[in-house]
PDB file of N, CA and C in Angstrom:
ATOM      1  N   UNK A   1    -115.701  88.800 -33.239  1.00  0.00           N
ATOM      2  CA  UNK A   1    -114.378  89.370 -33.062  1.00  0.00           C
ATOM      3  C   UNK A   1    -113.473  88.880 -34.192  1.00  0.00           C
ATOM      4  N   UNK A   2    -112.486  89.613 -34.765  1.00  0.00           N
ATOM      5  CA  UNK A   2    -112.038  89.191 -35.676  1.00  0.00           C
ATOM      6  C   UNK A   2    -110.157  89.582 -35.248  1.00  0.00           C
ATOM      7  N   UNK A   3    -109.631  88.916 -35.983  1.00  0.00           N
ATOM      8  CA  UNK A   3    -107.803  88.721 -35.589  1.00  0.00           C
ATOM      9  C   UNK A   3    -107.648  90.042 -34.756  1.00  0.00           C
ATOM     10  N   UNK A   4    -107.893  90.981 -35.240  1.00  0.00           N
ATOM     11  CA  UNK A   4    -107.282  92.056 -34.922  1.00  0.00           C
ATOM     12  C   UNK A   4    -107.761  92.336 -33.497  1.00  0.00           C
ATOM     13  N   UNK A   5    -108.554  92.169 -33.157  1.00  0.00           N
ATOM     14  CA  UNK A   5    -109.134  92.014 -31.815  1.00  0.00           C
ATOM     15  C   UNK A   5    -108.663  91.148 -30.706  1.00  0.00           C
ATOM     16  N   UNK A   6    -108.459  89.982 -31.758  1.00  0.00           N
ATOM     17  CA  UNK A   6    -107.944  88.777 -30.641  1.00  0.00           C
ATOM     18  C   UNK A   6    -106.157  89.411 -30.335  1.00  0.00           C
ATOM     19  N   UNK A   7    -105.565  90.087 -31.430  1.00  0.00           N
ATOM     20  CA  UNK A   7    -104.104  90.225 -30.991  1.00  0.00           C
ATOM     21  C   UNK A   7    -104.034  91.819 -30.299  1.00  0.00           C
ATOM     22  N   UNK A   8    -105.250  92.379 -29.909  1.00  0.00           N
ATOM     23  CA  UNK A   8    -104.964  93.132 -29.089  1.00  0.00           C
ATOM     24  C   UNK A   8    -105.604  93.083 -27.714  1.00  0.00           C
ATOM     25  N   UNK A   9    -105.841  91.785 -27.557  1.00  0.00           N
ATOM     26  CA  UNK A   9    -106.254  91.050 -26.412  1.00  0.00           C
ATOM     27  C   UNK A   9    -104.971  90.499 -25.572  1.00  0.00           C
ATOM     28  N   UNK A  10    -104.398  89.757 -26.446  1.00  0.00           N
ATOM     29  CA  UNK A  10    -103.854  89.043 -25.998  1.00  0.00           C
ATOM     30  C   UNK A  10    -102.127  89.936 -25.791  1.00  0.00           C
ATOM     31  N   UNK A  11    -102.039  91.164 -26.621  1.00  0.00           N
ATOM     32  CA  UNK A  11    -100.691  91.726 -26.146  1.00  0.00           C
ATOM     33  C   UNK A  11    -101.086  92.672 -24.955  1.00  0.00           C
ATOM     34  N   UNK A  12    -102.530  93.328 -25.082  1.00  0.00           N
ATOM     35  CA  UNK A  12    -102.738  93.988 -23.662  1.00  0.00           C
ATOM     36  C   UNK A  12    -102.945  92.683 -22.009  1.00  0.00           C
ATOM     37  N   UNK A  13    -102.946  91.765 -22.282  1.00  0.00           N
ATOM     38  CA  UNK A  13    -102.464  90.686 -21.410  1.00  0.00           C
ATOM     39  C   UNK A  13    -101.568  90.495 -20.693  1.00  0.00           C
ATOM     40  N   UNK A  14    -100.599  90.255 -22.090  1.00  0.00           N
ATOM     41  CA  UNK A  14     -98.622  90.579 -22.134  1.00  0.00           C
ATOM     42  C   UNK A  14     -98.591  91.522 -21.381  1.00  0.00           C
ATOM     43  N   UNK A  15     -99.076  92.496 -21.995  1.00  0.00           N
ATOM     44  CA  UNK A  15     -98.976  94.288 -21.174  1.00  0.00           C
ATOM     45  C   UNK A  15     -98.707  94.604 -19.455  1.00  0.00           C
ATOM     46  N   UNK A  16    -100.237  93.873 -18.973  1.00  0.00           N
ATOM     47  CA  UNK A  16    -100.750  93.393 -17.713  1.00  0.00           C
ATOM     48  C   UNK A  16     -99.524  92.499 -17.078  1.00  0.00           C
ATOM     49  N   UNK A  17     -99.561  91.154 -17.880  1.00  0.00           N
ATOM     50  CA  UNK A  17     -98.556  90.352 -16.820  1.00  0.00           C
ATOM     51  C   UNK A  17     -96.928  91.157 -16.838  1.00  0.00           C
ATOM     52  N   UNK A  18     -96.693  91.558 -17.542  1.00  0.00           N
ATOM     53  CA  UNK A  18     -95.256  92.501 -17.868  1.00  0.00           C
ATOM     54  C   UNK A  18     -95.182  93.288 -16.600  1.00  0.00           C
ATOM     55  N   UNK A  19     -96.281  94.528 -16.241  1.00  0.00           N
ATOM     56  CA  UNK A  19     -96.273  94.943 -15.283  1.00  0.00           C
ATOM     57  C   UNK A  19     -96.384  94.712 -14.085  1.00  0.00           C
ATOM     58  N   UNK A  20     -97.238  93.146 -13.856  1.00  0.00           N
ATOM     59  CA  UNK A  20     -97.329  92.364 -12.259  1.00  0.00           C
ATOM     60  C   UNK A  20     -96.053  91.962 -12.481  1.00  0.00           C
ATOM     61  N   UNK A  21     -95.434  91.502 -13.253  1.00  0.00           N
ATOM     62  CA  UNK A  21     -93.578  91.455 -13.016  1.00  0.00           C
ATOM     63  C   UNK A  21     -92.956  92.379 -11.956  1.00  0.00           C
ATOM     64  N   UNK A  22     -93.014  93.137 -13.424  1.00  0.00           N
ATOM     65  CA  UNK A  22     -92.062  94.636 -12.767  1.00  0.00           C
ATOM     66  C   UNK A  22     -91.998  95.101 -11.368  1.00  0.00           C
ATOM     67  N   UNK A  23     -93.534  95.319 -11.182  1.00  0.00           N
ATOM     68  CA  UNK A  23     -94.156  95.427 -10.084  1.00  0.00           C
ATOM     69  C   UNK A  23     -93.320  94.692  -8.796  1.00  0.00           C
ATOM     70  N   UNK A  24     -93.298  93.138  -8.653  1.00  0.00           N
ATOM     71  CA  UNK A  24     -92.943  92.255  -8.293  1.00  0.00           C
ATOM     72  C   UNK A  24     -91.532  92.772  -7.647  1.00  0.00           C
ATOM     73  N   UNK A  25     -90.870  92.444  -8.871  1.00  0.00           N
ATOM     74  CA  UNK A  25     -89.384  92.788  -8.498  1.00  0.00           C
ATOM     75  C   UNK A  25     -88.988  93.984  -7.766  1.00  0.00           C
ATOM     76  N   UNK A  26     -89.906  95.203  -8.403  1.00  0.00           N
ATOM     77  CA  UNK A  26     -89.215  96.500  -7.343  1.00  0.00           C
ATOM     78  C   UNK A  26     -89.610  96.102  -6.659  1.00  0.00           C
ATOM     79  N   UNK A  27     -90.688  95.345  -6.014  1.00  0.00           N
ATOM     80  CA  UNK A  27     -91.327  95.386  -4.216  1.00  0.00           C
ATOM     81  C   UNK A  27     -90.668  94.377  -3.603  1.00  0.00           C
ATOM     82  N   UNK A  28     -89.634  93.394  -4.489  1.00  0.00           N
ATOM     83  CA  UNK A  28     -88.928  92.749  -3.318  1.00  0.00           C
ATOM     84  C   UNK A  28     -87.256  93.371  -3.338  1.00  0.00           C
ATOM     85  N   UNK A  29     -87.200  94.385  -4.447  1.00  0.00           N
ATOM     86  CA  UNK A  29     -85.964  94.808  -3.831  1.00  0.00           C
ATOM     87  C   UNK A  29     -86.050  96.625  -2.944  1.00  0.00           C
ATOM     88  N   UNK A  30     -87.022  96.576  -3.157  1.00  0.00           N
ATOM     89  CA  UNK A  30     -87.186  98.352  -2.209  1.00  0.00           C
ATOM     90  C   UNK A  30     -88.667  98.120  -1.666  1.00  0.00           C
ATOM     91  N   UNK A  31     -89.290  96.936  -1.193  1.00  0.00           N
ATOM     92  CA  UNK A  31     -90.170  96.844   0.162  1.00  0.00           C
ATOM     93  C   UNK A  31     -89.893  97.035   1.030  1.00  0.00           C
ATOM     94  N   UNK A  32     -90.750  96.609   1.978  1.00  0.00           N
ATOM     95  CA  UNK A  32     -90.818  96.574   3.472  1.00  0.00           C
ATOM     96  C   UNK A  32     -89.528  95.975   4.264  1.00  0.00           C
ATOM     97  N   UNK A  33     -89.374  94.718   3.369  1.00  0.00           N
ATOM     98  CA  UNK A  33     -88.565  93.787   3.989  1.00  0.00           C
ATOM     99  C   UNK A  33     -87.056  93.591   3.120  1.00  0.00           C
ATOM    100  N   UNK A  34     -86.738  95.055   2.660  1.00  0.00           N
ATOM    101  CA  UNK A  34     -85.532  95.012   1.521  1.00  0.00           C
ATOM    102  C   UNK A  34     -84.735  95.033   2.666  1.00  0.00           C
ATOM    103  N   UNK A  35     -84.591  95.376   3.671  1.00  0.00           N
ATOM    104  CA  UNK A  35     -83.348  95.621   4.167  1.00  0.00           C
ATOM    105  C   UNK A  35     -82.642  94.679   5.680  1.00  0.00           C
ATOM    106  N   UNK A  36     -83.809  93.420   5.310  1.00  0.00           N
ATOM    107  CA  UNK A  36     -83.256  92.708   6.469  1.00  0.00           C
ATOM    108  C   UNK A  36     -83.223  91.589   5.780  1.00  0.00           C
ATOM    109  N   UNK A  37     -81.949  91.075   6.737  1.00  0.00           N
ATOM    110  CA  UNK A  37     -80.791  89.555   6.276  1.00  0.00           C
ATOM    111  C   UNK A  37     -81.675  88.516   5.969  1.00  0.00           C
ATOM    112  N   UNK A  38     -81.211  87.783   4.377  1.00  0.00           N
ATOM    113  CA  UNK A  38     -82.032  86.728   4.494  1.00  0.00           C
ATOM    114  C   UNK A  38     -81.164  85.642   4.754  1.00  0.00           C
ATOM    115  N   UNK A  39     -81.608  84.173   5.540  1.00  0.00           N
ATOM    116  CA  UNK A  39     -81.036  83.665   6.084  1.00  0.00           C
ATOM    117  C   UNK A  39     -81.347  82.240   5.042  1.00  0.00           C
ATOM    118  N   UNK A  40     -80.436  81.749   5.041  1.00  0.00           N
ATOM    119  CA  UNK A  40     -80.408  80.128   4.466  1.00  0.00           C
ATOM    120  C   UNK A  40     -81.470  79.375   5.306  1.00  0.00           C
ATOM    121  N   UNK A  41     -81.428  78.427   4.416  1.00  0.00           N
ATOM    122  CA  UNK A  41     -82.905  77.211   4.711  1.00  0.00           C
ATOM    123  C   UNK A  41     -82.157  76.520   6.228  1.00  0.00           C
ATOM    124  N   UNK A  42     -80.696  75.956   6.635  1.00  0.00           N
ATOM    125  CA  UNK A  42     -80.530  75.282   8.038  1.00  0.00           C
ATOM    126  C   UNK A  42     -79.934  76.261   8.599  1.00  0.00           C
ATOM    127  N   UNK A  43     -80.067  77.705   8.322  1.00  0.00           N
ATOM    128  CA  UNK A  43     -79.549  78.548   9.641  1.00  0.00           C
ATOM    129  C   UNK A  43     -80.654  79.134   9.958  1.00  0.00           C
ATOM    130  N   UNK A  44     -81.547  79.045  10.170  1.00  0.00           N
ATOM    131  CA  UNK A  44     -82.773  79.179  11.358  1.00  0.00           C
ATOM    132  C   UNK A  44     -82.710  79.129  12.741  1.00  0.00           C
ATOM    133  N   UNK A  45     -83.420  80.087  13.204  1.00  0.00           N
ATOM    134  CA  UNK A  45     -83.149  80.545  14.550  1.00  0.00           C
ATOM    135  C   UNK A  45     -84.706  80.395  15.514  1.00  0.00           C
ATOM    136  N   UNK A  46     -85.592  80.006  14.808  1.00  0.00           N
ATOM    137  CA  UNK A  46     -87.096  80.178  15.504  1.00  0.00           C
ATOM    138  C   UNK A  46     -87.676  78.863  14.630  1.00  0.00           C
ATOM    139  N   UNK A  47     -88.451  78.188  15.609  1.00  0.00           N
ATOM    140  CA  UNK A  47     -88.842  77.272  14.882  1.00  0.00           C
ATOM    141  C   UNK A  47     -90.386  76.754  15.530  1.00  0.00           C
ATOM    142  N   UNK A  48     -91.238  76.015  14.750  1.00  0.00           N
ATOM    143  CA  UNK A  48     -92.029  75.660  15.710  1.00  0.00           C
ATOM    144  C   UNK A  48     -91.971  74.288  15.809  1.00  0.00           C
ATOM    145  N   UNK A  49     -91.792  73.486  17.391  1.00  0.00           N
ATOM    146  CA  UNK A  49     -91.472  72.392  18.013  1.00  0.00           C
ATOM    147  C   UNK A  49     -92.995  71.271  17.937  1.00  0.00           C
ATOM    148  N   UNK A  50     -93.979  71.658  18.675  1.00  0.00           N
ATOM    149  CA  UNK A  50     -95.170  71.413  18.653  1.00  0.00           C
ATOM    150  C   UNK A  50     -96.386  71.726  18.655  1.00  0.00           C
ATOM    151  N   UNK A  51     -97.603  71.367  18.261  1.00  0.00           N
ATOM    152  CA  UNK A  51     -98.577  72.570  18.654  1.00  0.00           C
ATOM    153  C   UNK A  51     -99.469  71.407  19.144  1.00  0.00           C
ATOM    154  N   UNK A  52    -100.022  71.496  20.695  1.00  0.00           N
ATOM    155  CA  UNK A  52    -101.535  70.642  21.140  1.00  0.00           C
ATOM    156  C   UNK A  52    -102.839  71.876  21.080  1.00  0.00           C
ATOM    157  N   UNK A  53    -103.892  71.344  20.884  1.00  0.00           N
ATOM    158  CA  UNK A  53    -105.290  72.323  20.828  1.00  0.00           C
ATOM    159  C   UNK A  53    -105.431  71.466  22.033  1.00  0.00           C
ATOM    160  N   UNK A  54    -105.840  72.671  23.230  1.00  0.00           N
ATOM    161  CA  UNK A  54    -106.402  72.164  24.595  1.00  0.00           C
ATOM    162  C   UNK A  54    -108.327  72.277  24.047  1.00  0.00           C
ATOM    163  N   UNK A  55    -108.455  73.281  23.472  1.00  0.00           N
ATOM    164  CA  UNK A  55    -110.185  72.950  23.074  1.00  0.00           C
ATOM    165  C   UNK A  55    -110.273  74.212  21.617  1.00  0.00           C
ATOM    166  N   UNK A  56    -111.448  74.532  21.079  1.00  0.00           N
ATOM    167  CA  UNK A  56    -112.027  74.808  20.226  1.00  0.00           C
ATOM    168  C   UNK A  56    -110.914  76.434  20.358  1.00  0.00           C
ATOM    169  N   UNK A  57    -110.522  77.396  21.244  1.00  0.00           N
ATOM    170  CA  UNK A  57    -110.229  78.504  21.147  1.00  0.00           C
ATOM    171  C   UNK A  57    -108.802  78.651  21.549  1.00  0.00           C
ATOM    172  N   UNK A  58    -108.266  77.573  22.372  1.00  0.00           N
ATOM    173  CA  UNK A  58    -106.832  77.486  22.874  1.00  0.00           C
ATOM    174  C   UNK A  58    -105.666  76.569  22.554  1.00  0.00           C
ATOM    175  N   UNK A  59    -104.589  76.840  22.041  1.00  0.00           N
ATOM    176  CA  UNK A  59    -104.070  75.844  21.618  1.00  0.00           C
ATOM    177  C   UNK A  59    -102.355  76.241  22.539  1.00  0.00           C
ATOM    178  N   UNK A  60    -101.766  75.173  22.970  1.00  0.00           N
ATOM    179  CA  UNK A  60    -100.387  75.356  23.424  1.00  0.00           C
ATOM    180  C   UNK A  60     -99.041  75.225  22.095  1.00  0.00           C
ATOM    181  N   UNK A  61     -98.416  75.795  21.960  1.00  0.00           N
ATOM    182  CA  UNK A  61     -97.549  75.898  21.515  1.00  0.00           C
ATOM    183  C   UNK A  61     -96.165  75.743  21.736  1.00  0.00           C
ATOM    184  N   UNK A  62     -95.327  75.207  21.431  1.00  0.00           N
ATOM    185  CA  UNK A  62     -93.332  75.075  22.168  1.00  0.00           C
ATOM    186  C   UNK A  62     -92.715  74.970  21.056  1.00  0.00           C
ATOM    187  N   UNK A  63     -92.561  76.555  21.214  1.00  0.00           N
ATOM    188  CA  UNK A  63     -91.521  77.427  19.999  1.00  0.00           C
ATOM    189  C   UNK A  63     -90.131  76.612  20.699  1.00  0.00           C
ATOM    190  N   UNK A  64     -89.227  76.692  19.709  1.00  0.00           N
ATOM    191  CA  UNK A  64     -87.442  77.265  19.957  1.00  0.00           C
ATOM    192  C   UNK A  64     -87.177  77.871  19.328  1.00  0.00           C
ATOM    193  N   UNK A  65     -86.342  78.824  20.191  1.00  0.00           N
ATOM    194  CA  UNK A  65     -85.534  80.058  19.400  1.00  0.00           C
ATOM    195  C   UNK A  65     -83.984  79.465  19.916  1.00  0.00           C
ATOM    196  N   UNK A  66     -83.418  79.792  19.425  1.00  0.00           N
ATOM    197  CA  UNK A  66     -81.712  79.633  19.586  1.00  0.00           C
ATOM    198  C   UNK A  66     -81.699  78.390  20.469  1.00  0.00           C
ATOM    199  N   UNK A  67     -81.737  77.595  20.479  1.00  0.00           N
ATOM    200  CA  UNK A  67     -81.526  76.133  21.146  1.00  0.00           C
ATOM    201  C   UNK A  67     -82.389  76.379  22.196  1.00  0.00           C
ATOM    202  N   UNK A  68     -83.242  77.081  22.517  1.00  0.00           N
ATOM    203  CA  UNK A  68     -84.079  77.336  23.890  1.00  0.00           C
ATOM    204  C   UNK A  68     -85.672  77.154  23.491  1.00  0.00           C
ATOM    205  N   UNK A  69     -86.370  76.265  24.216  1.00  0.00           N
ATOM    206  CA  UNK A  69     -87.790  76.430  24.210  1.00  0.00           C
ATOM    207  C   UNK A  69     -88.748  77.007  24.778  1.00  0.00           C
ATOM    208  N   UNK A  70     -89.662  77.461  24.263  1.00  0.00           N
ATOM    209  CA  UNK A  70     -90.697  78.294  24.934  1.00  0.00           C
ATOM    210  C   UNK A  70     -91.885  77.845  24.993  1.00  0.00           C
ATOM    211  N   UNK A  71     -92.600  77.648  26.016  1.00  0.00           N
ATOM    212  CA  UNK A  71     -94.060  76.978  25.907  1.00  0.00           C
ATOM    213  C   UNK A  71     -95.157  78.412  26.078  1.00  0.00           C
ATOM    214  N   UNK A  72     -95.645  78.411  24.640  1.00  0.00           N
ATOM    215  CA  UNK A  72     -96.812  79.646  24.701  1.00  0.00           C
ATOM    216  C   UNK A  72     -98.438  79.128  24.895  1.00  0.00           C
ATOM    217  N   UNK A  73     -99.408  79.566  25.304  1.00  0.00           N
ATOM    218  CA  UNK A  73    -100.370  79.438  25.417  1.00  0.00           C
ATOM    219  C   UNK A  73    -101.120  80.230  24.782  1.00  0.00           C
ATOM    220  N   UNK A  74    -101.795  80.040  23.288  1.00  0.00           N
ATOM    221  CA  UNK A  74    -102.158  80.992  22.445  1.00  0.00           C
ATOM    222  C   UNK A  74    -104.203  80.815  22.630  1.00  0.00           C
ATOM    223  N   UNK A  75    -104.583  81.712  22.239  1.00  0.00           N
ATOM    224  CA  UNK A  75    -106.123  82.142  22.849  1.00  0.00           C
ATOM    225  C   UNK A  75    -106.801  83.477  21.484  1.00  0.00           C
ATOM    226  N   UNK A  76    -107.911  83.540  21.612  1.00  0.00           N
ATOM    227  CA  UNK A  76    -108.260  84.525  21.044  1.00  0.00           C
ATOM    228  C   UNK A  76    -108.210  85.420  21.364  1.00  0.00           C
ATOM    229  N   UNK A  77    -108.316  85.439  22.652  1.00  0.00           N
ATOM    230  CA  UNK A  77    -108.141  87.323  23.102  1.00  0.00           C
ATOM    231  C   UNK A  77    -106.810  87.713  23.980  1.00  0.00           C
ATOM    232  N   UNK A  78    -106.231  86.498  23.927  1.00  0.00           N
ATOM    233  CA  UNK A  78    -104.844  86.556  24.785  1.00  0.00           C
ATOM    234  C   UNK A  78    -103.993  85.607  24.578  1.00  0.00           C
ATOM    235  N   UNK A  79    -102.399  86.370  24.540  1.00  0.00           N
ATOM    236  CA  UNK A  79    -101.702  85.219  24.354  1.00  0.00           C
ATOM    237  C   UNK A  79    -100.844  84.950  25.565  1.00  0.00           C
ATOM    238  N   UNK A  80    -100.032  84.052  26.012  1.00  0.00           N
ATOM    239  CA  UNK A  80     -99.519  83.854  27.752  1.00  0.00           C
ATOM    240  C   UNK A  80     -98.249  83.258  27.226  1.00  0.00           C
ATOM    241  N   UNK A  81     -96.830  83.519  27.629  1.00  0.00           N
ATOM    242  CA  UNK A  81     -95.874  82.615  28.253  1.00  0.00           C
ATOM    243  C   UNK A  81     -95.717  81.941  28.533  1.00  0.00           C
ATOM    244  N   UNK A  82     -96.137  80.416  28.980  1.00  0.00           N
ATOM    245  CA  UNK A  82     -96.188  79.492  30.281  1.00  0.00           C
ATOM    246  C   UNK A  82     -95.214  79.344  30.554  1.00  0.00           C
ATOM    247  N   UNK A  83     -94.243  79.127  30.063  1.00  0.00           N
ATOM    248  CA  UNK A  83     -93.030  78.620  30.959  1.00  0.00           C
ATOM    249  C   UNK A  83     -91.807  78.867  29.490  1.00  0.00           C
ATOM    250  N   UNK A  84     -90.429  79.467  29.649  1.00  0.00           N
ATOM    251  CA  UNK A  84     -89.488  79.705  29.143  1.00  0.00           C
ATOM    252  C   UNK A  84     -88.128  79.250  29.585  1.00  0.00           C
ATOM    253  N   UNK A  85     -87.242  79.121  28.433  1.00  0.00           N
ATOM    254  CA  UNK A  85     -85.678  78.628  29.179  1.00  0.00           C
ATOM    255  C   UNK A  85     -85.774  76.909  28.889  1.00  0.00           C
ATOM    256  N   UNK A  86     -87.194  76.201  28.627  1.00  0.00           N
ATOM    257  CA  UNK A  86     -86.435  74.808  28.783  1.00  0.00           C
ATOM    258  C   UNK A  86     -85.684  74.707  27.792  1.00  0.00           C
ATOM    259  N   UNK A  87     -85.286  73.546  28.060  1.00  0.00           N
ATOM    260  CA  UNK A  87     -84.021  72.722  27.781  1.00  0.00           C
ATOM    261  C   UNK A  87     -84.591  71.699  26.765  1.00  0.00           C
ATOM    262  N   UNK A  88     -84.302  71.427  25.391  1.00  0.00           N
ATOM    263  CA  UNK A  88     -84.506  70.608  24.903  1.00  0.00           C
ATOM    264  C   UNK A  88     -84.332  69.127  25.347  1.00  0.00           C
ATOM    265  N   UNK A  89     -85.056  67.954  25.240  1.00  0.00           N
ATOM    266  CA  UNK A  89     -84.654  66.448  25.300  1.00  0.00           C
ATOM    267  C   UNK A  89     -83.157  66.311  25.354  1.00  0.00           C
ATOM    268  N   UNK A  90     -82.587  66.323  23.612  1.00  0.00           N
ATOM    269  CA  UNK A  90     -81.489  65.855  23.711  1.00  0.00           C
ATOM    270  C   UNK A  90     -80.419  66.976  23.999  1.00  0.00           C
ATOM    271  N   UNK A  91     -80.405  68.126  24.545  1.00  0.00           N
ATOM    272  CA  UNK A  91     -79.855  68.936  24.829  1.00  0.00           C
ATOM    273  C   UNK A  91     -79.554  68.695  26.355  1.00  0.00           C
ATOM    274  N   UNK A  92     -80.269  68.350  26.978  1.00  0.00           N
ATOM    275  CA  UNK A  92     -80.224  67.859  28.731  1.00  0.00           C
ATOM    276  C   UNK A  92     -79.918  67.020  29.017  1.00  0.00           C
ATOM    277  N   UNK A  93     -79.955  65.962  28.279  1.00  0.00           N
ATOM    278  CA  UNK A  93     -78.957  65.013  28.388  1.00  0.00           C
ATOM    279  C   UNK A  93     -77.419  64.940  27.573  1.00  0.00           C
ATOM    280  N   UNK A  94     -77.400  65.763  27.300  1.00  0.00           N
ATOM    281  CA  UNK A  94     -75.467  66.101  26.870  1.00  0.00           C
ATOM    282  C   UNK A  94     -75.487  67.249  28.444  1.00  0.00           C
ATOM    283  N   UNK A  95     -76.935  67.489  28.670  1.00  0.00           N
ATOM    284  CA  UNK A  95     -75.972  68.565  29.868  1.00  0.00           C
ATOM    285  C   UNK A  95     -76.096  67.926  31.038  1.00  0.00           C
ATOM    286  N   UNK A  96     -76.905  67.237  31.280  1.00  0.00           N
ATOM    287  CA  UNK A  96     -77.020  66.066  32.155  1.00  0.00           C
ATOM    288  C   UNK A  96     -75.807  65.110  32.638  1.00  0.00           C
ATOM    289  N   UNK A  97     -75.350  64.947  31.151  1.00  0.00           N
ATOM    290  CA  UNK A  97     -73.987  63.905  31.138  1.00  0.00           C
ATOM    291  C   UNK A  97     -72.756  64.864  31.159  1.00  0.00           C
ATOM    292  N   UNK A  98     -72.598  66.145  31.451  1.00  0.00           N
ATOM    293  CA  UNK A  98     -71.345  67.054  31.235  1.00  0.00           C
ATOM    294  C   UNK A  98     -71.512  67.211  32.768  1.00  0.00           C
ATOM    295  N   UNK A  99     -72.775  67.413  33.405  1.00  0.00           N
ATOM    296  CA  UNK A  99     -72.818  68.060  34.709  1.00  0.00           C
ATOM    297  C   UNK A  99     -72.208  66.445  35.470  1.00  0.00           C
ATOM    298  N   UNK A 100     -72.626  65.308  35.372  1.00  0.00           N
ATOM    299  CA  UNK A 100     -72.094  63.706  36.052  1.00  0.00           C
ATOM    300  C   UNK A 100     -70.596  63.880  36.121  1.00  0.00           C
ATOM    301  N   UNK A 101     -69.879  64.369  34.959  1.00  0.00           N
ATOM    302  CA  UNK A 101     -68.931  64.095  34.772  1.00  0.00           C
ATOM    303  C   UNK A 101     -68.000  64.972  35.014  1.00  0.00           C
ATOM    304  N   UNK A 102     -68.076  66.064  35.419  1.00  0.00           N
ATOM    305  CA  UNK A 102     -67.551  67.175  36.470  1.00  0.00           C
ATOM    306  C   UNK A 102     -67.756  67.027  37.923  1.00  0.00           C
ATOM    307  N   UNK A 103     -68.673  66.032  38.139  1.00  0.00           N
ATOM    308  CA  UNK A 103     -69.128  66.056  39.477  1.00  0.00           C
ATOM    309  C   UNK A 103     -68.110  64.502  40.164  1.00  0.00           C
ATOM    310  N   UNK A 104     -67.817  63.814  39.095  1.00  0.00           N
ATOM    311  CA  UNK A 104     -66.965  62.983  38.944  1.00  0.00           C
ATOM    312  C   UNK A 104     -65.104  63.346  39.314  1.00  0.00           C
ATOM    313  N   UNK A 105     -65.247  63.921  38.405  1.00  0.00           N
ATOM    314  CA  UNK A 105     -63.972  64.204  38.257  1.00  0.00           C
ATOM    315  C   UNK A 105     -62.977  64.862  39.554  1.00  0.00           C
ATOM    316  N   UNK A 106     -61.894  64.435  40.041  1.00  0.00           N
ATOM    317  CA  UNK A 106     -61.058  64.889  41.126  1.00  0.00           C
ATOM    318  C   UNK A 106     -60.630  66.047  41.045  1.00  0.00           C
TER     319      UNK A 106
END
């Protein structure tokens, strides 16, 4: 191979990555997902809390969404609810200590 070969290697390259650019950019401004809110890194609304594996195919999960937890039971061929609405730790005890102190009060 001689120069002339190697520099039309290497600008049809250029060529290539130029277009996975382009590419790029229109698909994150007129994709799938152009038209919904993006949210800052501490305003998050869904999160995941913990995950235990009960065995090889099932694992429990306790999402929060908006200050509320959800305990899911995830599976291969099914996923379950177990229980919704709790109350975070330190969330129950500020409500714990609001409910004493109304119950207190004259």
């Amino acid at each position: 191979m001689d120069a002339a070969n190697y520099l039309r290697l290497i600008l049809a390259l250029g060529a290539v990555l130029a277009l996975i650019a382009v590419f790029a950019v229109l698909l994150r401004r007129y994709g799938p997902a152009a038209g919904l809110a993006v949210r800052r890194k501490g305003d998050k609304r869904l999160s995941v809390v913990e995950v235990m594996a009960l065995d090889a195919r099932r694992r429990l999960v306790l999402v929060r969404r908006d200050g509320v937890e959800h305990l899911l039971l995830l599976g291969i061929g099914e996923d379950r609810v177990v229980e919704t609405g709790i109350i975070p730790p330190g969330d129950f005890k500020a409500a714990l200590n609001r409910q004493e102190q109304a119950g207190s009060a004259p």
